[in-house]
N, C-alpha and C. Protein backbone atom coordinates (compact mmCIF):
# COMPACT_ATOMS: atom_id res chain seq x y z
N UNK A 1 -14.95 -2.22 11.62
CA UNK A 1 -13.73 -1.77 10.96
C UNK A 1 -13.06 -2.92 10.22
N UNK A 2 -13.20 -4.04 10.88
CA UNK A 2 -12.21 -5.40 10.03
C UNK A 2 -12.82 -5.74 8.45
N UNK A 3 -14.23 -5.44 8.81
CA UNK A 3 -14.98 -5.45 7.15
C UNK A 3 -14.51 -4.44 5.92
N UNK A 4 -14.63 -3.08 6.78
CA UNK A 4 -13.80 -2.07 5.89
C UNK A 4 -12.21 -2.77 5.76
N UNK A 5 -11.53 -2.91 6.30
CA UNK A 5 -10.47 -3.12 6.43
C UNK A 5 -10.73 -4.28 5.27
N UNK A 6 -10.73 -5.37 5.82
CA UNK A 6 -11.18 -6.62 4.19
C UNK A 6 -11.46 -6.00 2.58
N UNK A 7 -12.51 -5.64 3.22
CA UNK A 7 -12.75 -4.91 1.49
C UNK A 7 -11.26 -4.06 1.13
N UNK A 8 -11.22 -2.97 1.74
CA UNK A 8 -10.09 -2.12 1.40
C UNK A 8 -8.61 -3.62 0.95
N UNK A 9 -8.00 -4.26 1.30
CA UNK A 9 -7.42 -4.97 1.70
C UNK A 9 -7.67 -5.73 -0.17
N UNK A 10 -9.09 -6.31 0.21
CA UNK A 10 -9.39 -7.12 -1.13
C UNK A 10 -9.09 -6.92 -2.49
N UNK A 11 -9.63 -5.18 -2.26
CA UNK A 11 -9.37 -4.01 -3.52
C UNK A 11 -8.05 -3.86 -3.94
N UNK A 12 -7.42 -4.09 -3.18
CA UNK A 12 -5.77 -3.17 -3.29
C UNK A 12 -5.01 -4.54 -3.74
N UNK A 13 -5.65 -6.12 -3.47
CA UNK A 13 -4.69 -7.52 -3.76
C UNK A 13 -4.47 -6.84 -5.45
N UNK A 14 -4.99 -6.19 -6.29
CA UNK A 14 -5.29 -6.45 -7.73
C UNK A 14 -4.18 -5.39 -8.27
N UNK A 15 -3.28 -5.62 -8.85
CA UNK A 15 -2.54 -4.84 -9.13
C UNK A 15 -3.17 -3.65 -10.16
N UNK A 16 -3.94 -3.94 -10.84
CA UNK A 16 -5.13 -3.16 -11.97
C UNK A 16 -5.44 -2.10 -10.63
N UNK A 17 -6.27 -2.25 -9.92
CA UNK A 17 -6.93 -1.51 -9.11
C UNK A 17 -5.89 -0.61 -8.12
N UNK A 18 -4.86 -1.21 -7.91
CA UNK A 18 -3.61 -0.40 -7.09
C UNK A 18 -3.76 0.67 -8.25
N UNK A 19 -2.95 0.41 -9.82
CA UNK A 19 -3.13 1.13 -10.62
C UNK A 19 -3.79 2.58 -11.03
N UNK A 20 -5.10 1.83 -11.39
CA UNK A 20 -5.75 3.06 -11.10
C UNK A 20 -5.80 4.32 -9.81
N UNK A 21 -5.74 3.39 -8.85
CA UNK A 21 -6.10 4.56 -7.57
C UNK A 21 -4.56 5.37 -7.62
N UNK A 22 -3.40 5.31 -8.39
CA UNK A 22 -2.45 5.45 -8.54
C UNK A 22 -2.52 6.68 -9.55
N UNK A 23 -2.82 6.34 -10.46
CA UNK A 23 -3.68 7.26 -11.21
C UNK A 23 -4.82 8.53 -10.96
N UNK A 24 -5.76 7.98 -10.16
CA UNK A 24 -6.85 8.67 -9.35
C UNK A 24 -5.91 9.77 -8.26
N UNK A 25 -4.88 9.37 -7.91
CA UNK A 25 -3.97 10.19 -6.71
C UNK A 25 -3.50 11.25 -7.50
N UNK A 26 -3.30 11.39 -8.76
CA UNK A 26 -3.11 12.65 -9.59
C UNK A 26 -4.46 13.31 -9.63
N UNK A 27 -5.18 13.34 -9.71
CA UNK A 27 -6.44 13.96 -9.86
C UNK A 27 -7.67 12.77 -10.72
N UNK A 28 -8.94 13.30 -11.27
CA UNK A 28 -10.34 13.05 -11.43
C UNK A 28 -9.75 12.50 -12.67
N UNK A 29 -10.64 11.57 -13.10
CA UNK A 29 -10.55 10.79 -14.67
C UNK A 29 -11.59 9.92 -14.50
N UNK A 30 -12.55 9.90 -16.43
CA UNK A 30 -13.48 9.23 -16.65
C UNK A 30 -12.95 7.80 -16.94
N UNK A 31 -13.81 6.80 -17.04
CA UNK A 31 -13.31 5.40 -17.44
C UNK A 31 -12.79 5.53 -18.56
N UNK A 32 -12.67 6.10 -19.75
CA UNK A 32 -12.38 6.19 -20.73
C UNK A 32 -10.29 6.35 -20.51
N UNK A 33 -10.36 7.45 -19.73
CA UNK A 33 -8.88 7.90 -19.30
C UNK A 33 -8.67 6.57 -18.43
N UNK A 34 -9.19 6.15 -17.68
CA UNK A 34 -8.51 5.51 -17.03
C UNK A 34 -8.49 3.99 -18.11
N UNK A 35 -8.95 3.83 -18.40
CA UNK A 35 -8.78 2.46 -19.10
C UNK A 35 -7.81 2.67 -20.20
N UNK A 36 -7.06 3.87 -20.82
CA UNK A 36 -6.60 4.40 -21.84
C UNK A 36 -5.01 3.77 -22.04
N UNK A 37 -4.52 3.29 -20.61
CA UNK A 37 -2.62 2.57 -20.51
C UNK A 37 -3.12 1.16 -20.46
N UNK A 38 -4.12 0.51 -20.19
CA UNK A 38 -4.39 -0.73 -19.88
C UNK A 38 -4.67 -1.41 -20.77
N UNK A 39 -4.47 -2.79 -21.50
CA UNK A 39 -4.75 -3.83 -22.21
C UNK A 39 -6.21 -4.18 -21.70
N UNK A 40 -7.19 -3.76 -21.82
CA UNK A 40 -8.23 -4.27 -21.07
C UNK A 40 -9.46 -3.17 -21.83
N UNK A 41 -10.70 -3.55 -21.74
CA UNK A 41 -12.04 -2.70 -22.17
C UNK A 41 -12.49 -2.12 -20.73
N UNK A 42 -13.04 -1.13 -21.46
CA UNK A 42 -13.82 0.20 -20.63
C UNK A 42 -14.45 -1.04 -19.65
N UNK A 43 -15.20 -1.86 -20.00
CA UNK A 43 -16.16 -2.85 -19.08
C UNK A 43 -15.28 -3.29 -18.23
N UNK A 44 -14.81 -4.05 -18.65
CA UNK A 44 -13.27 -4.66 -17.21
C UNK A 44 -12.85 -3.60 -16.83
N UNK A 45 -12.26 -1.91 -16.68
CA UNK A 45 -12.23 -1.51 -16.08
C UNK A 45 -13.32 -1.24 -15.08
N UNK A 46 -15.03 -0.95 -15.67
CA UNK A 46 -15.59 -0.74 -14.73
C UNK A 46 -15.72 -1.92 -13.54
N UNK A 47 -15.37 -2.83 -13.65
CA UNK A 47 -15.68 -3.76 -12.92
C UNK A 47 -14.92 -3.50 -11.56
N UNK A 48 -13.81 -2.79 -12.11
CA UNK A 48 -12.45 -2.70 -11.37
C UNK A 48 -13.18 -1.48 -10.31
N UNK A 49 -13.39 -0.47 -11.18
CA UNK A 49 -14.15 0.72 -10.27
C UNK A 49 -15.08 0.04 -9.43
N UNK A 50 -15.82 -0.43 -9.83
CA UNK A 50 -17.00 -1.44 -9.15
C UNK A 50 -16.17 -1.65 -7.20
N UNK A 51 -15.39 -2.36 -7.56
CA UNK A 51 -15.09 -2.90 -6.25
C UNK A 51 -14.19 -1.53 -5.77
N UNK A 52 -13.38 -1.05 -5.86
CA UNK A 52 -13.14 -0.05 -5.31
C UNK A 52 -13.74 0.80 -4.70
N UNK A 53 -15.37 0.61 -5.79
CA UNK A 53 -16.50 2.00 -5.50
C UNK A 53 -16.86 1.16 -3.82
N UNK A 54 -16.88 -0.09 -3.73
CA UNK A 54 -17.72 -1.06 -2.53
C UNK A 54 -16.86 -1.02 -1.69
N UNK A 55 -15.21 -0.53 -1.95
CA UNK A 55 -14.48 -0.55 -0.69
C UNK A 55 -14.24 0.39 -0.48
N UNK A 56 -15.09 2.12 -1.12
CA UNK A 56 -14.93 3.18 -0.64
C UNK A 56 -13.89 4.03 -0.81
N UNK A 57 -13.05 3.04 -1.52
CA UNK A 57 -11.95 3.97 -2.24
C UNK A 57 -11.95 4.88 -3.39
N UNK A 58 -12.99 4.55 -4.07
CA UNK A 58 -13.44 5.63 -5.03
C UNK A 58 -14.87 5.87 -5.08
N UNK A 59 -14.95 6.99 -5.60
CA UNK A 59 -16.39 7.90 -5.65
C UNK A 59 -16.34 8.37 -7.11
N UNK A 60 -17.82 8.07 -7.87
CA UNK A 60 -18.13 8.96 -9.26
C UNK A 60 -19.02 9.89 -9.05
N UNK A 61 -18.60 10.99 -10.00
CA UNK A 61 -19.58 12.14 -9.55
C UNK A 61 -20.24 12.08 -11.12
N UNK A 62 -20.85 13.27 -11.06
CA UNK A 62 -21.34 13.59 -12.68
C UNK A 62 -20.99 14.91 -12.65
N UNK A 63 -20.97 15.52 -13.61
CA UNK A 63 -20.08 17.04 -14.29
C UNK A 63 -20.92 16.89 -16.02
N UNK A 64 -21.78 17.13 -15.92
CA UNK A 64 -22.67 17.35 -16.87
C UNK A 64 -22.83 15.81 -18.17
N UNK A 65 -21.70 15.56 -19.04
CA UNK A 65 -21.84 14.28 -19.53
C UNK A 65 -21.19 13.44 -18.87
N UNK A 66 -19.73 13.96 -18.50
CA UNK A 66 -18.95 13.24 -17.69
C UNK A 66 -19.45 12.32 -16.27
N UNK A 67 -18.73 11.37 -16.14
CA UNK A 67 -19.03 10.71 -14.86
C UNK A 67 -17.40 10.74 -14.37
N UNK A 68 -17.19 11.56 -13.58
CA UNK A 68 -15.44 11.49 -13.18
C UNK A 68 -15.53 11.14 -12.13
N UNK A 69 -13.85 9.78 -11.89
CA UNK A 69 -14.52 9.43 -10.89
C UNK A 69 -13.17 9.73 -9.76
N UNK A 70 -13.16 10.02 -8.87
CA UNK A 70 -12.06 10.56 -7.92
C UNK A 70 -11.75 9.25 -6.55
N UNK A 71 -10.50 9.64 -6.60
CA UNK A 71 -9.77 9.14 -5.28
C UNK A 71 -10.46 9.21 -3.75
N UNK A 72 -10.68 8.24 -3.13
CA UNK A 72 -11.13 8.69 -1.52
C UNK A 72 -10.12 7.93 -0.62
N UNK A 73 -9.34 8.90 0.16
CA UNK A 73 -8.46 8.21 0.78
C UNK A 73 -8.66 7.09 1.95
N UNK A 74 -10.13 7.84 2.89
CA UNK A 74 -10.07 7.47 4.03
C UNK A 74 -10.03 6.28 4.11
N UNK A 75 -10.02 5.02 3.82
CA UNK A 75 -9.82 3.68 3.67
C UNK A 75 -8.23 3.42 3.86
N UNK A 76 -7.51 4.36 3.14
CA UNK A 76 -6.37 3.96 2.85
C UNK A 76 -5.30 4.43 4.19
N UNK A 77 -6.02 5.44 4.50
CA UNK A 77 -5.67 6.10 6.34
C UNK A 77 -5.83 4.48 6.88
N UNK A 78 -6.92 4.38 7.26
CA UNK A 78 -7.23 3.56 7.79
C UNK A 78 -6.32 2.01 7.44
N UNK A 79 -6.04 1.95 6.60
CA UNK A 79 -5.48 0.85 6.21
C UNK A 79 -3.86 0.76 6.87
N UNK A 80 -3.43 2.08 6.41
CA UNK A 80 -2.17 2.46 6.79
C UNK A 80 -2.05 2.47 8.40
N UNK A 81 -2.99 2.76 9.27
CA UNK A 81 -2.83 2.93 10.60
C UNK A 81 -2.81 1.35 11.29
N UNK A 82 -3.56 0.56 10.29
CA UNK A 82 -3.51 -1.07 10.87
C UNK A 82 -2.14 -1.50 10.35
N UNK A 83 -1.26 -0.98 9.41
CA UNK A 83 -0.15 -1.29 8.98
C UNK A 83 1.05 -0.97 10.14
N UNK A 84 0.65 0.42 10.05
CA UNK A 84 1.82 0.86 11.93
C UNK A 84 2.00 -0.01 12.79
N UNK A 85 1.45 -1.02 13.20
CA UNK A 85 1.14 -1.62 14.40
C UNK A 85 2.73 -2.81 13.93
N UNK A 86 2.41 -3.29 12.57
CA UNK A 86 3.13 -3.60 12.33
C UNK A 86 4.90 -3.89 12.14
N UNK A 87 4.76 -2.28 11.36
CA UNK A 87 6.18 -1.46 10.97
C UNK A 87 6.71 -1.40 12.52
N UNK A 88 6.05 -0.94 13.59
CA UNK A 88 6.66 -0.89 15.09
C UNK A 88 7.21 -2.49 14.95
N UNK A 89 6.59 -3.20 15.23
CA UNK A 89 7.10 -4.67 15.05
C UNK A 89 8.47 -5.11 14.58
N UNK A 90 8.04 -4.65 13.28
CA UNK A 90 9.92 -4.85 12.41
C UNK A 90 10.67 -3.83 12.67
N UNK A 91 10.12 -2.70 12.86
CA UNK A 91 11.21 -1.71 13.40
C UNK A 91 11.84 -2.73 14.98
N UNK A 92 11.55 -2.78 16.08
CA UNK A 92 11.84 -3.17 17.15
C UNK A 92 12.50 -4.36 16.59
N UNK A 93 12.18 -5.15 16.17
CA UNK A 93 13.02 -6.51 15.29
C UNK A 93 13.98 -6.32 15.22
N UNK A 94 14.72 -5.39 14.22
CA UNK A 94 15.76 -4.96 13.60
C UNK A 94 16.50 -4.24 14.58
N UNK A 95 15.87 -3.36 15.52
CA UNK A 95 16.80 -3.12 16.64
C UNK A 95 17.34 -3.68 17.37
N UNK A 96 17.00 -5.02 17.87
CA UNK A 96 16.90 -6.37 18.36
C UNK A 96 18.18 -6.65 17.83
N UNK A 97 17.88 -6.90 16.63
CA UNK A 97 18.91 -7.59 15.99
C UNK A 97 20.35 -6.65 15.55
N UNK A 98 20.67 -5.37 15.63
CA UNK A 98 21.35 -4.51 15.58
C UNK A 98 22.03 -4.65 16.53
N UNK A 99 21.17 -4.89 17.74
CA UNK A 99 22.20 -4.69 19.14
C UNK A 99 22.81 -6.59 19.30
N UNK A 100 22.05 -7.54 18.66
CA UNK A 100 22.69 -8.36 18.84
C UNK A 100 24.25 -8.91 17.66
N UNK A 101 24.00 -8.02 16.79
CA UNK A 101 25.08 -8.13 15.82
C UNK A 101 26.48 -7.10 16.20
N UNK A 102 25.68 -5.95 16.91
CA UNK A 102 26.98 -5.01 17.56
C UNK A 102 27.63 -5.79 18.77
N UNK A 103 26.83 -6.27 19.66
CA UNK A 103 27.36 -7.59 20.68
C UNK A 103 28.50 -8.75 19.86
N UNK A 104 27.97 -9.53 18.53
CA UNK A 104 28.50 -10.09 17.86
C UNK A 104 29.93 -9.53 17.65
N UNK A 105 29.49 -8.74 16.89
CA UNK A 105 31.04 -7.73 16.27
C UNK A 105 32.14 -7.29 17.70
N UNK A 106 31.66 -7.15 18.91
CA UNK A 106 32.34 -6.54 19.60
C UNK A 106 33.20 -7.92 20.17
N UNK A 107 32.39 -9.13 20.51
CA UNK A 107 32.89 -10.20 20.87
C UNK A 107 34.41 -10.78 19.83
N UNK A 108 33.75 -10.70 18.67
CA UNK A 108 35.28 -11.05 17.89
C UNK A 108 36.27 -9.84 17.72
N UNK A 109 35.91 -8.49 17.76
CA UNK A 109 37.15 -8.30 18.43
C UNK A 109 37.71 -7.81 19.49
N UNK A 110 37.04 -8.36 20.53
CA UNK A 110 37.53 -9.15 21.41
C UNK A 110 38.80 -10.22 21.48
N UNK A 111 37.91 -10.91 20.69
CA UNK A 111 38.59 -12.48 20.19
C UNK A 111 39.95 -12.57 19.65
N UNK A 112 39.77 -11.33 19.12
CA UNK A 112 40.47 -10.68 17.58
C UNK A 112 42.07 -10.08 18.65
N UNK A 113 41.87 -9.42 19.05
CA UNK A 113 42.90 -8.42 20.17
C UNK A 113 43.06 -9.97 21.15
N UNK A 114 42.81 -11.02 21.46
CA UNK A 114 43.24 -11.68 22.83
C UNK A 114 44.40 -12.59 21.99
N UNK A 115 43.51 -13.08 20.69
CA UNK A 115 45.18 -13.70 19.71
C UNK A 115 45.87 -13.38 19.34
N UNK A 116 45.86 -11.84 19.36
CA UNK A 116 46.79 -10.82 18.40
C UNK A 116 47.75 -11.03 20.04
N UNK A 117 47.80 -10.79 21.22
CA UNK A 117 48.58 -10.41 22.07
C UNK A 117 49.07 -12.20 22.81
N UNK A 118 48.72 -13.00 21.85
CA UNK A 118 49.44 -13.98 22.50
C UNK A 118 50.71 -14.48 21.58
């Protein structure tokens, strides 16, 4: 899984390749469409498909001339479920730190009410 995970991981550093699969999440498109918003040639896009295709995030089919090539999530499940582990992390953090800032706040006024009555 850490290999999938790497690749997936590797694919997604490229903001081009976020892109597209961004794109791909609307539905099927040939290289032609997808290279069509980008400053870049059909070839540098395929390159882009290329590694995506190796991290399983995308699949090309054929449809008679067409080669369309579609979105595959399961990587991105997967990616997202090694991310949870995380988000629990900073979630609990921030609670942490919620209860130590409501402690904070309650102490000064505290502080606040003991000078007011002297």
């Amino acid at each position: 899984m850490a290999t999938d995970l790497d690749a997936t991981f590797a694919a997604l550093a490229d903001p081009t390749r976020r892109a597209i699969l961004a794109r791909l999440a609307a539905g099927e498109a040939t290289v032609t469409e997808l290279a069509a918003p980008f400053a870049m040639s059909q070839p540098a896009i395929s390159k882009h498909l290329k590694v995506l295709e190796r991290a399983g995030l995308v699949s090309r089919g054929r449809d008679a001339q067409r080669r369309p090539c579609r979105l595959v999530a399961g990587p991105l499940r997967e990616a997202s479920a090694w991310l949870a582990n995380y988000r629990d992390y900073w979630a609990e953090s921030y609670q942490r730190l919620d209860a130590l800032l409501d402690e904070l706040q309650a102490d000064d006024r505290a502080a606040g009410r003991r000078d007011a009555a002297r």
